[in-house]
Each structure stands twice: as structure tokens, then as C-alpha cells.
C-alpha atoms as a PDB file:
ATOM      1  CA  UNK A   1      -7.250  15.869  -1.707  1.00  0.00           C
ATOM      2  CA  UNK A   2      -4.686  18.332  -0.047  1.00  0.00           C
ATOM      3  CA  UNK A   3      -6.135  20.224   3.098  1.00  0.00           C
ATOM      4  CA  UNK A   4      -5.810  22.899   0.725  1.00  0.00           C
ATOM      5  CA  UNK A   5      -8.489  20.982  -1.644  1.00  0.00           C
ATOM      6  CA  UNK A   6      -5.599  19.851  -4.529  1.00  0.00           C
ATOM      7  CA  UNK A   7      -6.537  16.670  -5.974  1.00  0.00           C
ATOM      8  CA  UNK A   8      -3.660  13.521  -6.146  1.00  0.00           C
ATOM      9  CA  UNK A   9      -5.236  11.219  -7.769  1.00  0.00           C
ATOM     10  CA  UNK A  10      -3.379  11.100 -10.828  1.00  0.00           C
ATOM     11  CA  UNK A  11      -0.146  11.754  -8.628  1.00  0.00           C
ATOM     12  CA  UNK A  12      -0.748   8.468  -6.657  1.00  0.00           C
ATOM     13  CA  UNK A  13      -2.687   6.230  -9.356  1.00  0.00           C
ATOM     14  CA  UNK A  14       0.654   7.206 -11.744  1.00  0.00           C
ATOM     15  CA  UNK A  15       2.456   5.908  -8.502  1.00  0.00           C
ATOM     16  CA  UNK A  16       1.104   2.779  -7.934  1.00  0.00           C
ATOM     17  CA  UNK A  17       1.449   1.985 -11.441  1.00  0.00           C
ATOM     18  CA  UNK A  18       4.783   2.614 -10.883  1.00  0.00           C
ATOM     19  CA  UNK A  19       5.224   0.400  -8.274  1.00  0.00           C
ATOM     20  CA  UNK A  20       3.735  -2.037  -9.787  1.00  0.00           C
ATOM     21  CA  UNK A  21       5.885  -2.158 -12.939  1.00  0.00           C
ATOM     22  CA  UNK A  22       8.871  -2.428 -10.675  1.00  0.00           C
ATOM     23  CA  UNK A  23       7.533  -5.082  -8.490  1.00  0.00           C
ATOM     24  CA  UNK A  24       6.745  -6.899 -11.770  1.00  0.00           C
ATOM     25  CA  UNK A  25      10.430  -5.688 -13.273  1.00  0.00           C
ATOM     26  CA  UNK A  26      11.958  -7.728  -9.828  1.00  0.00           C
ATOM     27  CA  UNK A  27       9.464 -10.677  -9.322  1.00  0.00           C
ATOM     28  CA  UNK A  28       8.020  -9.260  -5.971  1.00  0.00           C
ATOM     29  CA  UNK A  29       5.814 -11.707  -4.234  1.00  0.00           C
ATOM     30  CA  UNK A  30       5.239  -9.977  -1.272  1.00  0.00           C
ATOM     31  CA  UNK A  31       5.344  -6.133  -0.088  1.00  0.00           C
ATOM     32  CA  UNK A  32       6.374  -4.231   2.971  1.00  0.00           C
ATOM     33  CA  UNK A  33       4.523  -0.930   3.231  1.00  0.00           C
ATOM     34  CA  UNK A  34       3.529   1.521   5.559  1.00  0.00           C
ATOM     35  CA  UNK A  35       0.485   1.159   7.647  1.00  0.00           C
ATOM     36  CA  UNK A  36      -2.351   3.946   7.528  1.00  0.00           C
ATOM     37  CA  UNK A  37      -0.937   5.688   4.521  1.00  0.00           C
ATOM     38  CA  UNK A  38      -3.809   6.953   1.513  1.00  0.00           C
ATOM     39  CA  UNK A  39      -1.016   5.107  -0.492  1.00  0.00           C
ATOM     40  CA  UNK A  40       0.101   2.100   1.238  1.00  0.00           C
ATOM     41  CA  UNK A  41      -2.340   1.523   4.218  1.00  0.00           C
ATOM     42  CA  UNK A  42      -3.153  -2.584   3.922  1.00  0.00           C
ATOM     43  CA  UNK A  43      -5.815  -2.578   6.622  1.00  0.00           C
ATOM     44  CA  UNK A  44      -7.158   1.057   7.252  1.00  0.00           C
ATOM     45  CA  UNK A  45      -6.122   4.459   5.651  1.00  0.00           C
ATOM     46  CA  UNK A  46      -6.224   8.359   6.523  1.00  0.00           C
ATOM     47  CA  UNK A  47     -10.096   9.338   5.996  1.00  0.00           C
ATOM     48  CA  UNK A  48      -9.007  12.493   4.387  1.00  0.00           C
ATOM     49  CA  UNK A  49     -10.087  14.865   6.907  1.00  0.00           C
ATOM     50  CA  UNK A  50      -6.445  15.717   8.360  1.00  0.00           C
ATOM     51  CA  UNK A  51      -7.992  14.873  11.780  1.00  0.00           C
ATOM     52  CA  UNK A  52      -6.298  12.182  11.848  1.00  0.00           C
ATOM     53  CA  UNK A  53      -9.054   9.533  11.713  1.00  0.00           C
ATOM     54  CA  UNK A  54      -9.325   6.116  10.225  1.00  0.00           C
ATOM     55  CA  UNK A  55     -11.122   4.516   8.462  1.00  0.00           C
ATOM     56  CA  UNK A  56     -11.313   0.062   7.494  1.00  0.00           C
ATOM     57  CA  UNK A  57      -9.518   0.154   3.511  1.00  0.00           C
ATOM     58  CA  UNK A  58      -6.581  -0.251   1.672  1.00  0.00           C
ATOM     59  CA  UNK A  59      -4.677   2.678  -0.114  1.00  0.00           C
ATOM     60  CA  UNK A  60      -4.238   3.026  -3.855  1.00  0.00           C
ATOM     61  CA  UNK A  61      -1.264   0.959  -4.334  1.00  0.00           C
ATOM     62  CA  UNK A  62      -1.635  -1.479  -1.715  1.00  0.00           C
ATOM     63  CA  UNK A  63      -5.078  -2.562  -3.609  1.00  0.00           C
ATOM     64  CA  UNK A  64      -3.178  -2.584  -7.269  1.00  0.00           C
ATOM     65  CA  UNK A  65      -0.407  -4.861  -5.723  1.00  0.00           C
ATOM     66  CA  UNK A  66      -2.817  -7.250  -4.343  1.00  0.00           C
ATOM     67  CA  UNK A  67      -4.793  -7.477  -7.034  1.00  0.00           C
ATOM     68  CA  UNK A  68      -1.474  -9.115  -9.059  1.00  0.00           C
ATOM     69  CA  UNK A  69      -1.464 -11.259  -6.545  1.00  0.00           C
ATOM     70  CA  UNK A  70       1.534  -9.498  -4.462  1.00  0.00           C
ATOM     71  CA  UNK A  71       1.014 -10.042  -0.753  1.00  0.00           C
ATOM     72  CA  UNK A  72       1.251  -6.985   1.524  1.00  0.00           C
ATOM     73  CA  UNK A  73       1.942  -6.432   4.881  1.00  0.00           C
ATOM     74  CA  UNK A  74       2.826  -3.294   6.760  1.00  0.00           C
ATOM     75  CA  UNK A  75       5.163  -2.608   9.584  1.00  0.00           C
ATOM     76  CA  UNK A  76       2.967  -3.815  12.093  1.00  0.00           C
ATOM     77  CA  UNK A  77       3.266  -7.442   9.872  1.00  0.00           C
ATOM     78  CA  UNK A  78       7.321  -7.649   9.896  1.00  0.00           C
ATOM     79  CA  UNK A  79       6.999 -11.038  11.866  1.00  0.00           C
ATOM     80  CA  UNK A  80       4.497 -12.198   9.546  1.00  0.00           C
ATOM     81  CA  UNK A  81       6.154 -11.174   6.203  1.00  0.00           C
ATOM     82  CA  UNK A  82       9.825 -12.948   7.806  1.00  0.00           C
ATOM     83  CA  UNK A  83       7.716 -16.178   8.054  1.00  0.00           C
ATOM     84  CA  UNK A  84       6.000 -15.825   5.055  1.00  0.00           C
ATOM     85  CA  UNK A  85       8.745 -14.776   3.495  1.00  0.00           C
ATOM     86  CA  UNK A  86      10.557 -18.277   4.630  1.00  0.00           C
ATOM     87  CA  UNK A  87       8.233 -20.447   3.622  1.00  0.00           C
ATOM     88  CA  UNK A  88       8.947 -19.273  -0.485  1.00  0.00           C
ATOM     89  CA  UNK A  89      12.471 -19.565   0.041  1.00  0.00           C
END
């Protein structure tokens, strides 16, 4: 929901799906996404409030690529990813 009470769900479950088909599309192992967002968060997300608070989750397409088995990580995680990422190499 906006703060102005529009809903996005269809707006970000068509954009996970989207993301998905690409990562698919390229072979993507492993993700790089922002940390926090409704979308993207891997560890915690936006509560929805617009007060800023968190709350423990994952955002919409964060939980679709994990659950094809794409690894994520956020920008907190670069170090983490870069070794990761070395070891499949």
C-alpha cells in the first residue's frame, strides 16, 4: 500500500516475476539487491507504515528468487557475494 492507501501488489508480484524470468534468461546464481526494500529487502523490509520501521522478512522478489534457488545478498553482503561469488568461478 501507498501512504495514500493504493495497493502494489500486482505492480511488484508482476515485478518479481519479471526478475525472475531474466535471472532465469542469464543463469543468475546469486543476486545483489537492496537492503530494507518491500521489494528486495533479504533480511528485514519497510513495515508499511512510512515511519520508517522494520520489521524481520524478505520482500516480494527477494523470496521468489530464493525460492529458485538464487542466492541473495544485499549491499550490506558485497564482501560476502565477492567470495561467494569466487568460489563458482
Amino acid at each position: 500500500m501507498t501512504a495514500d492507501g493504493q495497493d502494489l501488489t500486482t505492480a511488484f508480484t508482476n515485478g518479481a516475476e519479471h526478475s525472475l524470468d531474466l535471472a532465469q534468461q542469464h543463469g543468475c546464481q546469486l543476486a545483489l539487491l537492496k537492503a530494507n526494500s518491500p521489494s528486495c529487502g533479504n533480511r528485514q523490509i519497510y513495515d508499511g507504515s512510512f515511519t520508517a520501521q522494520l520489521q524481520p522478512g524478505e520482500g516480494v522478489c527477494s523470496s521468489l528468487l530464493r525460492q529458485h534457488n538464487i542466492r541473495i545478498f544485499n549491499e550490506e553482503e558485497i564482501s560476502t557475494l565477492l567470495e561467494t561469488a569466487g568460489r563458482k568461478t
